[in-house]
PDB file of N, CA and C in Angstrom:
ATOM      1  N   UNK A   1      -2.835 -42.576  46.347  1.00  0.00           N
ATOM      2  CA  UNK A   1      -2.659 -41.232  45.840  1.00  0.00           C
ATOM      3  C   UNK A   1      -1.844 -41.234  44.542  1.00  0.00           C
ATOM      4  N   UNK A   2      -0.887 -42.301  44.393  1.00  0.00           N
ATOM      5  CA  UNK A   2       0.053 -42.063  43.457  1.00  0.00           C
ATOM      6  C   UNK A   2      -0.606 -42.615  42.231  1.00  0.00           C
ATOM      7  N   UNK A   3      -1.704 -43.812  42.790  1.00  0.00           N
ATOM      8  CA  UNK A   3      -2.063 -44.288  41.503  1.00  0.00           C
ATOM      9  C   UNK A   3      -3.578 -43.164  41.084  1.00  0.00           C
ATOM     10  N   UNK A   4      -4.159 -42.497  41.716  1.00  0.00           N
ATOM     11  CA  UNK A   4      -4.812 -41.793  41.068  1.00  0.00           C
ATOM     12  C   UNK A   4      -3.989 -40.686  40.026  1.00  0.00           C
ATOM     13  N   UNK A   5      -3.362 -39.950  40.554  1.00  0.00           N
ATOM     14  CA  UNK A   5      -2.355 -38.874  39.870  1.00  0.00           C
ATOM     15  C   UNK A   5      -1.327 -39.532  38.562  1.00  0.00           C
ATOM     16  N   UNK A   6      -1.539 -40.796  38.660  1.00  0.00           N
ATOM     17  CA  UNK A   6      -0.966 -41.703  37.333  1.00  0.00           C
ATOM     18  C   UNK A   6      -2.257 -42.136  36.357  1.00  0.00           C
ATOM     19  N   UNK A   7      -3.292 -42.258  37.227  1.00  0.00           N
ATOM     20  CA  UNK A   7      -4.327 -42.274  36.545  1.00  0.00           C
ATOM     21  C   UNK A   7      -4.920 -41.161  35.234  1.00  0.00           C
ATOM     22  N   UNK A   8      -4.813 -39.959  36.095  1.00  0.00           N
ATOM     23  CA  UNK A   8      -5.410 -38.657  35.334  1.00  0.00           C
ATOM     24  C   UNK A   8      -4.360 -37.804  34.825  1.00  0.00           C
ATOM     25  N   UNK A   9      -3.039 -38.464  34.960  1.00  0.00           N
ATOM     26  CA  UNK A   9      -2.306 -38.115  33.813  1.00  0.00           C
ATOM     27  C   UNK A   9      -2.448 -38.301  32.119  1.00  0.00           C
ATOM     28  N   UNK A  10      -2.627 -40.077  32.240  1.00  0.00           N
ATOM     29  CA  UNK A  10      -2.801 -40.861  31.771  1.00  0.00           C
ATOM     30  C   UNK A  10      -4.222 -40.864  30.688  1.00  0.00           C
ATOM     31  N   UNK A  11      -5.126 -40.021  31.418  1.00  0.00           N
ATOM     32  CA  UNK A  11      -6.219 -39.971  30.973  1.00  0.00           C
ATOM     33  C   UNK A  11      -6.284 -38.726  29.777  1.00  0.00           C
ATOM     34  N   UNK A  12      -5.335 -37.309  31.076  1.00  0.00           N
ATOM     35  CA  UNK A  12      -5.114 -35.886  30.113  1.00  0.00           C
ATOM     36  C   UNK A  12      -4.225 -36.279  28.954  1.00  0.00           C
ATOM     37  N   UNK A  13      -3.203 -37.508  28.986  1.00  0.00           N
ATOM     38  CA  UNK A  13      -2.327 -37.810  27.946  1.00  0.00           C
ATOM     39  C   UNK A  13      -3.187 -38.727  26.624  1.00  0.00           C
ATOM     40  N   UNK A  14      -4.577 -39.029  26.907  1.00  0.00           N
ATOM     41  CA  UNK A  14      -4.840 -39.937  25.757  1.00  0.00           C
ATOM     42  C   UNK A  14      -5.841 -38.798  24.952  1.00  0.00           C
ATOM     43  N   UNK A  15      -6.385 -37.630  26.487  1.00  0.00           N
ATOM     44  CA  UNK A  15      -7.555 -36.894  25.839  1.00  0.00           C
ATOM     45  C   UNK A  15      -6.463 -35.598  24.380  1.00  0.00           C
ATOM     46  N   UNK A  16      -5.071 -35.526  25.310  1.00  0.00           N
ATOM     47  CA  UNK A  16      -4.638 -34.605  24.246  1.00  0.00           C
ATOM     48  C   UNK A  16      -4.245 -35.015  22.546  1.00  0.00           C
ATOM     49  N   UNK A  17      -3.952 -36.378  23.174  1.00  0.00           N
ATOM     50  CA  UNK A  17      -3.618 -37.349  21.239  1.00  0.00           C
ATOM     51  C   UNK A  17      -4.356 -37.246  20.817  1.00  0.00           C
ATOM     52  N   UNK A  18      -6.165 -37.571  21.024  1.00  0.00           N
ATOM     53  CA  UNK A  18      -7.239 -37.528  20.520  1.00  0.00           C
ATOM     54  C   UNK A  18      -7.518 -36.622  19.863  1.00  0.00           C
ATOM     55  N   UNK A  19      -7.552 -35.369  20.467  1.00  0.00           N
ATOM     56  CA  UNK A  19      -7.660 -34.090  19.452  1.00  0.00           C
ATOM     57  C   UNK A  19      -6.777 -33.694  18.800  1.00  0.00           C
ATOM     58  N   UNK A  20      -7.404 -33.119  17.533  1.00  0.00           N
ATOM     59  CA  UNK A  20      -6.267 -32.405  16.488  1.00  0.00           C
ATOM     60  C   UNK A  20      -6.234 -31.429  17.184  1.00  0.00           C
ATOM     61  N   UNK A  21      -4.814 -30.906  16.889  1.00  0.00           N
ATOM     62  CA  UNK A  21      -4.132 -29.632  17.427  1.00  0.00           C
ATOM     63  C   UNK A  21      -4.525 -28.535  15.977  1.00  0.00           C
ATOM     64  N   UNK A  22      -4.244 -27.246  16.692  1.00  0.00           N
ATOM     65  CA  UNK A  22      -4.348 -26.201  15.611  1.00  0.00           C
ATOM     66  C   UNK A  22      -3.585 -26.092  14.551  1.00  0.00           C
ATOM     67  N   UNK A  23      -2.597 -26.457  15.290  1.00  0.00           N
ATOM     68  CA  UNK A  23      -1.579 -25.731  14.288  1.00  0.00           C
ATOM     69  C   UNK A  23      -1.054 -27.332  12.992  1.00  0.00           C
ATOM     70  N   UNK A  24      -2.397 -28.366  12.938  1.00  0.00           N
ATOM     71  CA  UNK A  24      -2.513 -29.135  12.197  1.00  0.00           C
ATOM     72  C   UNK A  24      -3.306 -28.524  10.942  1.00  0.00           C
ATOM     73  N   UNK A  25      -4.011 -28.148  11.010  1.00  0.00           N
ATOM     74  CA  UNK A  25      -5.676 -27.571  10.475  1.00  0.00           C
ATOM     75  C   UNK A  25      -4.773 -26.440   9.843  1.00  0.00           C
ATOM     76  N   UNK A  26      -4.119 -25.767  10.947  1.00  0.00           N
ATOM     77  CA  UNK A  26      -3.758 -24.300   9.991  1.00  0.00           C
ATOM     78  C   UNK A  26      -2.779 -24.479   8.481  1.00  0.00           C
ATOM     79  N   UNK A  27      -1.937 -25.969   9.156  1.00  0.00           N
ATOM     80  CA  UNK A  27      -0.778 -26.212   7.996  1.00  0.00           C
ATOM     81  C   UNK A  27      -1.569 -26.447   6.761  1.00  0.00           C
ATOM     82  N   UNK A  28      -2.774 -27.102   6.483  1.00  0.00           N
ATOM     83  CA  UNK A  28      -2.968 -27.135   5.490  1.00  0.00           C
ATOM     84  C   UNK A  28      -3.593 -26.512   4.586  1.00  0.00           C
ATOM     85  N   UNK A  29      -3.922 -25.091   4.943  1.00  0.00           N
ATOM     86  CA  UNK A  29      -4.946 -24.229   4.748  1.00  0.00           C
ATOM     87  C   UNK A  29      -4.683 -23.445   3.295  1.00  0.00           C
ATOM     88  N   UNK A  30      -4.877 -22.795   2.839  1.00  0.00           N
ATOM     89  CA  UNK A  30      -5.364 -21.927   1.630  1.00  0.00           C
ATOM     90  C   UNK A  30      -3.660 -21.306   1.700  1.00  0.00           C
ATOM     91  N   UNK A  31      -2.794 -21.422   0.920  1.00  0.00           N
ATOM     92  CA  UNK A  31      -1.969 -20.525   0.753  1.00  0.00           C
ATOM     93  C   UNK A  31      -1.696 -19.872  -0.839  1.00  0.00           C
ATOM     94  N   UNK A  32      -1.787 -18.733  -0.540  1.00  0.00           N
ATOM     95  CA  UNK A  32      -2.104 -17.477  -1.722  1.00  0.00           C
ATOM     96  C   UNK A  32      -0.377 -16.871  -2.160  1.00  0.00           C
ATOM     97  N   UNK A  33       0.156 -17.240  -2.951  1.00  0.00           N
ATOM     98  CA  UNK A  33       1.449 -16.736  -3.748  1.00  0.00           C
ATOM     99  C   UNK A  33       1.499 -15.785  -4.585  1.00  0.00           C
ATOM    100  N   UNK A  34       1.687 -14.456  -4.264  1.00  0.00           N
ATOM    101  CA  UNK A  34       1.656 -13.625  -5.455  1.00  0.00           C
ATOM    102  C   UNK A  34       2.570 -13.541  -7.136  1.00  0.00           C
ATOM    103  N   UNK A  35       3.474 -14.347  -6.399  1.00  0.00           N
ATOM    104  CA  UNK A  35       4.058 -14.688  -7.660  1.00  0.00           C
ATOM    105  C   UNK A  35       5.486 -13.699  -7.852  1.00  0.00           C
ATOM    106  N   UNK A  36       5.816 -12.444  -7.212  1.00  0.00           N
ATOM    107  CA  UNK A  36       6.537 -12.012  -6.575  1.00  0.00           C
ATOM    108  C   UNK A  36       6.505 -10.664  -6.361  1.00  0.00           C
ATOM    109  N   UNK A  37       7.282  -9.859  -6.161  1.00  0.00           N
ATOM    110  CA  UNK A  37       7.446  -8.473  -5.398  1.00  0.00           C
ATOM    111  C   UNK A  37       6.074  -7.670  -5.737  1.00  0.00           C
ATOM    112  N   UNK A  38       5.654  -7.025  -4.688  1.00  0.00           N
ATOM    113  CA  UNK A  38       4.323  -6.448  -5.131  1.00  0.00           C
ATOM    114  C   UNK A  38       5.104  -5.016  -5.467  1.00  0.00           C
ATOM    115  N   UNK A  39       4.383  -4.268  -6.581  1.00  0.00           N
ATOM    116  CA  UNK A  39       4.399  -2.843  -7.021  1.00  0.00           C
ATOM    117  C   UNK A  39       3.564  -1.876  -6.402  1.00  0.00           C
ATOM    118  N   UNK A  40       3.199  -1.828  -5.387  1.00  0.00           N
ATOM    119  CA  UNK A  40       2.076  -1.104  -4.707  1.00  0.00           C
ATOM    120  C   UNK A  40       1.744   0.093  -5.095  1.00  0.00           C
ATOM    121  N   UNK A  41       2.908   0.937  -5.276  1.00  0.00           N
ATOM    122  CA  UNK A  41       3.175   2.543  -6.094  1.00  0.00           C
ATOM    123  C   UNK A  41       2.908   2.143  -7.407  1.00  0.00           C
ATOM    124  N   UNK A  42       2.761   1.719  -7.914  1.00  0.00           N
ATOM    125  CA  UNK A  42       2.739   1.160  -9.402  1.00  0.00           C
ATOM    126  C   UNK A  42       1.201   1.695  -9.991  1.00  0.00           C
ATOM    127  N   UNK A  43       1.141   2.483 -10.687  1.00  0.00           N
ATOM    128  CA  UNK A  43      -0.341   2.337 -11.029  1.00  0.00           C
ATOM    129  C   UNK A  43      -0.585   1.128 -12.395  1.00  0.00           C
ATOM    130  N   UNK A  44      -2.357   0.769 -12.416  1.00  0.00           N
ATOM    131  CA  UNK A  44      -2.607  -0.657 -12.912  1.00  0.00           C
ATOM    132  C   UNK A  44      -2.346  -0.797 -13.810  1.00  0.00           C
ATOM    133  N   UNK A  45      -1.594   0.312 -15.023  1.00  0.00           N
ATOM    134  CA  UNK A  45      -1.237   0.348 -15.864  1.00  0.00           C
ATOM    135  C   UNK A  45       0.326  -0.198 -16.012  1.00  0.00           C
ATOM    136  N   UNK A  46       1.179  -0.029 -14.896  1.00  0.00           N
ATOM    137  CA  UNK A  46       2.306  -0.579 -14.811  1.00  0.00           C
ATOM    138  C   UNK A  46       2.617  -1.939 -14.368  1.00  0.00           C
ATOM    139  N   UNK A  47       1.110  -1.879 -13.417  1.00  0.00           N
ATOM    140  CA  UNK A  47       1.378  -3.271 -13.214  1.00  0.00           C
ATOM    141  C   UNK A  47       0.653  -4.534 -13.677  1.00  0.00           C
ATOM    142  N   UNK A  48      -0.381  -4.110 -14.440  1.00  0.00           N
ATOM    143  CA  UNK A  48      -0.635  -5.139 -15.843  1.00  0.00           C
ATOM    144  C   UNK A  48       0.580  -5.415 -16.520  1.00  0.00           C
ATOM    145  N   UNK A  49       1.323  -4.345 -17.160  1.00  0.00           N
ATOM    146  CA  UNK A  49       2.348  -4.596 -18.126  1.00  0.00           C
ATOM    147  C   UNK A  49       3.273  -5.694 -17.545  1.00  0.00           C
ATOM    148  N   UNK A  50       3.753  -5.407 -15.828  1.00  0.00           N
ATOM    149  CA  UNK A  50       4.485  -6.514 -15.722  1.00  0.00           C
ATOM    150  C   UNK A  50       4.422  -7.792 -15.347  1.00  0.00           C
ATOM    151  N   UNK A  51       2.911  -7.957 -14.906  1.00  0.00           N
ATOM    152  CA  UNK A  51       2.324  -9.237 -14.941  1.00  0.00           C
ATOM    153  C   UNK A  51       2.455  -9.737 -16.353  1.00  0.00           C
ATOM    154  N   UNK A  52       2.221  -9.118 -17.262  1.00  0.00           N
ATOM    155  CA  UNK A  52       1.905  -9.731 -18.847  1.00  0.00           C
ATOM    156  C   UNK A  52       3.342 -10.151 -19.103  1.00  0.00           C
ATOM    157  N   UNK A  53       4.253  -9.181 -18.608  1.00  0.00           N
ATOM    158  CA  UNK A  53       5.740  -9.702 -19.047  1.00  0.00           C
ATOM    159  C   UNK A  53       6.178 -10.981 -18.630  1.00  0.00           C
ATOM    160  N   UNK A  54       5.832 -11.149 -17.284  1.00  0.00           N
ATOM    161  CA  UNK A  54       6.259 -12.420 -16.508  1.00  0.00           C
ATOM    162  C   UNK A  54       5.403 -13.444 -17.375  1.00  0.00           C
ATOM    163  N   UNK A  55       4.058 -13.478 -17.740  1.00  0.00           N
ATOM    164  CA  UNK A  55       3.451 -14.673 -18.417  1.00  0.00           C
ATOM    165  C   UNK A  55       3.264 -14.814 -20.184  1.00  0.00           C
ATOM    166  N   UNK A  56       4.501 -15.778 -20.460  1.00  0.00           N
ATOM    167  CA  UNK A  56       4.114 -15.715 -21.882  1.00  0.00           C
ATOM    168  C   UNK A  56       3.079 -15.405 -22.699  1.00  0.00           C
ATOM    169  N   UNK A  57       2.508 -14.828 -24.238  1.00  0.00           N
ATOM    170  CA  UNK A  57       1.428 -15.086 -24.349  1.00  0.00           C
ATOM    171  C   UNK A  57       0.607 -13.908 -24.599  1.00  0.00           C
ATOM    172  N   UNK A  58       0.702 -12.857 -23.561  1.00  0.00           N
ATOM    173  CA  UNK A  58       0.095 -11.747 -23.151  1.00  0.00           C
ATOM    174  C   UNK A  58       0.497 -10.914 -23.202  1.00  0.00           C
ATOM    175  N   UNK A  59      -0.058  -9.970 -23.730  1.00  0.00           N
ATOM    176  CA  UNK A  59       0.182  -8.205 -24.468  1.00  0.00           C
ATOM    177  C   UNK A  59       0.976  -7.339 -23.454  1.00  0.00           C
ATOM    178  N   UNK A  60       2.529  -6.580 -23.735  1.00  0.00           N
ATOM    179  CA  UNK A  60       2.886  -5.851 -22.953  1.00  0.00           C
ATOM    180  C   UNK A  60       3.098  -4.938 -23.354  1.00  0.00           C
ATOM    181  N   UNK A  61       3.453  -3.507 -23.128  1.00  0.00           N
ATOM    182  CA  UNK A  61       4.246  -2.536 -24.346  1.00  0.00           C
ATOM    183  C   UNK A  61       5.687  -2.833 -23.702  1.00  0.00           C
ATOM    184  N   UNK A  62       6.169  -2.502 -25.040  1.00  0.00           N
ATOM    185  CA  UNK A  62       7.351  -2.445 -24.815  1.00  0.00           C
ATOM    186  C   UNK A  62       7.969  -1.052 -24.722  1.00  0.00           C
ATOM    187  N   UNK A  63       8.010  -0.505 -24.025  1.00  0.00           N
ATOM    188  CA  UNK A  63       8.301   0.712 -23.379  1.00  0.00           C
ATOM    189  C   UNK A  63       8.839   0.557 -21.443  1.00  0.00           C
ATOM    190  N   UNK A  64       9.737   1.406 -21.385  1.00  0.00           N
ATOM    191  CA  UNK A  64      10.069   1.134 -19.734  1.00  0.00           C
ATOM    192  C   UNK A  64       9.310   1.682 -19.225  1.00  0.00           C
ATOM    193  N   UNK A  65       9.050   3.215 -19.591  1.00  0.00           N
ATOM    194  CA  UNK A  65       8.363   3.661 -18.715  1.00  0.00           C
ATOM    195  C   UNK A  65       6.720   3.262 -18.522  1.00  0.00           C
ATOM    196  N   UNK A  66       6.461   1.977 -19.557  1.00  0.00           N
ATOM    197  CA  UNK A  66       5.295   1.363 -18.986  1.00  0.00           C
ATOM    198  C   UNK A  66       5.315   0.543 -17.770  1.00  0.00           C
ATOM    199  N   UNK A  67       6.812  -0.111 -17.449  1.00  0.00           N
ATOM    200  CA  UNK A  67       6.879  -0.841 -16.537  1.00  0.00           C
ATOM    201  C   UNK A  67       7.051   0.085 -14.759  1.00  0.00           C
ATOM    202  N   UNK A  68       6.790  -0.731 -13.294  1.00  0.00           N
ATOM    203  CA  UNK A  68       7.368  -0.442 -12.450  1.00  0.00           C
ATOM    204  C   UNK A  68       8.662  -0.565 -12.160  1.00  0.00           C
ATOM    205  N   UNK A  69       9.234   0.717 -11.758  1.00  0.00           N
ATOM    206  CA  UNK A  69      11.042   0.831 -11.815  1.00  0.00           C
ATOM    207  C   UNK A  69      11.534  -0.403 -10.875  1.00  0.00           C
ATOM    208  N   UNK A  70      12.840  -0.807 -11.650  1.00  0.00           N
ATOM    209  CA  UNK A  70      13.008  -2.344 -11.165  1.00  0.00           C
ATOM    210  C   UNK A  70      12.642  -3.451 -11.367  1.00  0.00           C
ATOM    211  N   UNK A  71      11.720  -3.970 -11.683  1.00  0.00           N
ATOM    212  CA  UNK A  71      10.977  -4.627 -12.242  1.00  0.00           C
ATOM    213  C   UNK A  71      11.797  -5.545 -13.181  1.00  0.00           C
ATOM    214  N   UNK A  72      11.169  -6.665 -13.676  1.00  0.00           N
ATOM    215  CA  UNK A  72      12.109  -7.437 -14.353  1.00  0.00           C
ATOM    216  C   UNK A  72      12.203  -6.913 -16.117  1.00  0.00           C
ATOM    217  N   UNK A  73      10.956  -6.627 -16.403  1.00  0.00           N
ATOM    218  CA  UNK A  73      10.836  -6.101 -17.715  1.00  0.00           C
ATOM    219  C   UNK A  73      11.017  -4.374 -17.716  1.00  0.00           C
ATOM    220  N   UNK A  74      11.151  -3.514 -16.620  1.00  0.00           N
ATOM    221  CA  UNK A  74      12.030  -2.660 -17.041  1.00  0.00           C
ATOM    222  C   UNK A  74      13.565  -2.687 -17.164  1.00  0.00           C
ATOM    223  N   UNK A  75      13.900  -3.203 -16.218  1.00  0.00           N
ATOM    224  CA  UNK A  75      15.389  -3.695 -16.494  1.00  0.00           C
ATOM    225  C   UNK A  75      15.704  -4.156 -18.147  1.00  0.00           C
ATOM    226  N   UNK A  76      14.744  -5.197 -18.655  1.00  0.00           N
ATOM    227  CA  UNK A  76      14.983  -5.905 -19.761  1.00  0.00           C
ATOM    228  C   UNK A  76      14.679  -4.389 -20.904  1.00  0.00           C
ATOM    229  N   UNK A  77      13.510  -3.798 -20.606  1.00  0.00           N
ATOM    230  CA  UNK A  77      13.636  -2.800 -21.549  1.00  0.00           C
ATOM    231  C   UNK A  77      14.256  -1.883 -21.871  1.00  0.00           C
ATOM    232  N   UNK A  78      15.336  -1.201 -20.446  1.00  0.00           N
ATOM    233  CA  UNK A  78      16.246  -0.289 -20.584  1.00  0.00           C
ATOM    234  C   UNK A  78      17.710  -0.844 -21.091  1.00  0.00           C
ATOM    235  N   UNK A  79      17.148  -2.057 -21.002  1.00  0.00           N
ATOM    236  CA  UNK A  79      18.909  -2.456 -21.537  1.00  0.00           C
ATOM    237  C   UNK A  79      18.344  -2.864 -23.095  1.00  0.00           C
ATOM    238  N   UNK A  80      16.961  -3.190 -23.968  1.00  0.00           N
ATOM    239  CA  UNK A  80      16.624  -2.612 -25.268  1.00  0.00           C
ATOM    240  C   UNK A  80      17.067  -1.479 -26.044  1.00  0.00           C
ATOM    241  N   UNK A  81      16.719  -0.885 -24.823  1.00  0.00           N
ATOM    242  CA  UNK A  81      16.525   0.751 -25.154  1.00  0.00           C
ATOM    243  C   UNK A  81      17.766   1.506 -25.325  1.00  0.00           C
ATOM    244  N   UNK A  82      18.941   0.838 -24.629  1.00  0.00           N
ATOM    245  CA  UNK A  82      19.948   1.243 -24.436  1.00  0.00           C
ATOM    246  C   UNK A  82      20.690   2.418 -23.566  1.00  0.00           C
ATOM    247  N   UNK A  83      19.726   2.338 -22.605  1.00  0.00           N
ATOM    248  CA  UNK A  83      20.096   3.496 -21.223  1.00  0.00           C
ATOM    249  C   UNK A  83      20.103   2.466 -20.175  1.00  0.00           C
ATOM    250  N   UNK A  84      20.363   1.418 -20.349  1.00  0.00           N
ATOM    251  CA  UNK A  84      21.175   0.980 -18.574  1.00  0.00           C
ATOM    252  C   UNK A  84      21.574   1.623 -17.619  1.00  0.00           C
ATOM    253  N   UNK A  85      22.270   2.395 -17.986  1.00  0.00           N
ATOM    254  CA  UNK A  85      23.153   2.880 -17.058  1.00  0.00           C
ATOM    255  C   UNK A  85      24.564   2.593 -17.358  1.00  0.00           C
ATOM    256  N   UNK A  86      24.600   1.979 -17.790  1.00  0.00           N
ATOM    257  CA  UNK A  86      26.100   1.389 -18.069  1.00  0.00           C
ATOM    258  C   UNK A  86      26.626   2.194 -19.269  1.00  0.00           C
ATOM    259  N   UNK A  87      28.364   2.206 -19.149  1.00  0.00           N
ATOM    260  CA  UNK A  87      29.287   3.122 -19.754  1.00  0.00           C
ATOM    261  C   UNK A  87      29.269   1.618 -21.278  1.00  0.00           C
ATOM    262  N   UNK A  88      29.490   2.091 -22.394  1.00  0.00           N
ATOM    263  CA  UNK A  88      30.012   0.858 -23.188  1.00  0.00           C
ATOM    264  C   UNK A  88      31.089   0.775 -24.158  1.00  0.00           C
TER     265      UNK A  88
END
């Protein structure tokens, strides 16, 4: 008895090495980076501009209120512009 039940352990232990597991297959799969914070409220007009800002090269206005609030190139443009917020 003992050596069967050592047997078909033995057997479930070589059948599970054999197969790839899932969560092998999944690690290497397609991963999609947006590159960072999405603007969802943003209409495509705001959020062209701040894609173009982030990539050298490519046409932005320079205006804030082209950008989505927060954003890295409105920040950069209100402190152009000289309304930060800040006292000076």
């Amino acid at each position: 008895m003992r050596t069967m039940i050592t047997g078909l352990l033995l057997a479930g232990l070589a059948v599970a090495l054999a197969t790839p597991s899932d969560a092998a297959r999944r690690r290497h799969g397609t991963y999609y980076y947006s590159g960072g914070y999405s603007h969802s409220s943003a209409s495509a007009r705001k959020q062209q501009n701040a894609w173009a800002y982030n990539h050298p090269g490519h046409y932005y206005e320079a205006d804030s209120n082209a950008f989505p609030v927060g954003s890295a190139g409105w920040w950069e443009m209100k402190r152009l512009e000289g309304s930060g917020g800040r006292v000076r």
